[in-house]
Protein backbone atom coordinates (compact mmCIF):
# COMPACT_ATOMS: atom_id res chain seq x y z
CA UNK A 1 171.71 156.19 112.30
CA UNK A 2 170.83 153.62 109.82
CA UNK A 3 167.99 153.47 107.81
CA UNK A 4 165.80 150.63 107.97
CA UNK A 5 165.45 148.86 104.45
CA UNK A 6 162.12 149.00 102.87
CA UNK A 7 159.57 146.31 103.50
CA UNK A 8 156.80 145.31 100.74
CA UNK A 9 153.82 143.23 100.69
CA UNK A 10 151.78 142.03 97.93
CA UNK A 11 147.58 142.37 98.03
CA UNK A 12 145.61 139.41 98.43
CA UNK A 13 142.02 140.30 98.96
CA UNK A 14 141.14 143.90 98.05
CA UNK A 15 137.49 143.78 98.95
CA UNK A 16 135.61 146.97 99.57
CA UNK A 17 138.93 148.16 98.43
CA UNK A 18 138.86 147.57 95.21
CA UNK A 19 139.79 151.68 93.74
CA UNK A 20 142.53 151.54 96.37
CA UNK A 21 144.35 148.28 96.30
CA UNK A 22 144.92 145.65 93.12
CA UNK A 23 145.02 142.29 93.17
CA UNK A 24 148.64 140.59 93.02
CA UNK A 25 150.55 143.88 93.29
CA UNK A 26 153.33 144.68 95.31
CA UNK A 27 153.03 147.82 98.00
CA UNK A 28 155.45 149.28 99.90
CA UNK A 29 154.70 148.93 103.55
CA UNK A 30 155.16 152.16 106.30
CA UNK A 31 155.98 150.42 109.44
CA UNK A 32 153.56 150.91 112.19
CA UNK A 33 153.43 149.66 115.41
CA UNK A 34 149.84 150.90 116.61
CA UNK A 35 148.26 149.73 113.65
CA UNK A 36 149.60 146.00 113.79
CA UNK A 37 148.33 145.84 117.22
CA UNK A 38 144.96 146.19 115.62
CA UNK A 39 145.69 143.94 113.41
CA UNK A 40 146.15 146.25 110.01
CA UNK A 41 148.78 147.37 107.89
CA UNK A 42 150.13 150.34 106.78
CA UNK A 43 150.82 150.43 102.68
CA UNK A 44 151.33 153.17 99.99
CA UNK A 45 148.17 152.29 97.83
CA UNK A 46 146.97 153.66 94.33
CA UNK A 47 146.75 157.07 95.45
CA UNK A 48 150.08 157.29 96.03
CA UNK A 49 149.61 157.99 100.14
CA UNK A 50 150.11 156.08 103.07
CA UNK A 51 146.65 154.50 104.35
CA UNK A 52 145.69 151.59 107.04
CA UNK A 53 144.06 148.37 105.56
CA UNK A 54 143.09 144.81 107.06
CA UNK A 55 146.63 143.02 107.27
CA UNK A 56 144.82 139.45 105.93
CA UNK A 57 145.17 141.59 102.84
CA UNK A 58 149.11 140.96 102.13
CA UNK A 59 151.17 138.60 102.36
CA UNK A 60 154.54 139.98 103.00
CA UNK A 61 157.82 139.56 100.80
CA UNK A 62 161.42 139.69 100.69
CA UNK A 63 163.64 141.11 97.70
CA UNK A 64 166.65 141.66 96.85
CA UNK A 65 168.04 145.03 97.89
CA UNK A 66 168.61 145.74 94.24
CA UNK A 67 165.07 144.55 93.50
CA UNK A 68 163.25 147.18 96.22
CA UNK A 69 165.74 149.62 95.38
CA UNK A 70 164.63 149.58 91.41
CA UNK A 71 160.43 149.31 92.90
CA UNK A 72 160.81 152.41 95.17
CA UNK A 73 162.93 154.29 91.98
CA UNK A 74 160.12 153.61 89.50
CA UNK A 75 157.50 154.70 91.82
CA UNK A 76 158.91 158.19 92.08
């Protein structure tokens, strides 16, 4: 079976949010079905877990495999 490559977004709008999600950074994104038919997005935020924000808070991106290869190594 083979694994899905990793999918990132970057934050936008972080209000009420603001502890959990910064401005202009990049997040890795847990696909999820349920929550995009409501209209949210899974991402790994500050704290390091998986939690379900407002999707008009990314916009999503595209690297490199390198590049989100490198991101997920230095967030271990």
């Amino acid at each position: 079976m083979k694994r899905s490559e990793p999918q990132f977004v970057i934050c936008v709008r972080n209000k009420e949010y603001g502890a959990s999600l910064e401005l202009r950074k990049l997040y890795q994104l847990i696909p999820d079905t349920q929550a995009a038919k409501h209209h949210q997005m899974r991402v790994i935020d500050e704290s390091g877990e998986d939690y379900l924000y407002p999707e008009d808070y990314f916009v999503p991106v595209r690297l490199p495999q390198s590049a989100g290869k490198a991101v997920l190594r230095a967030a271990r």
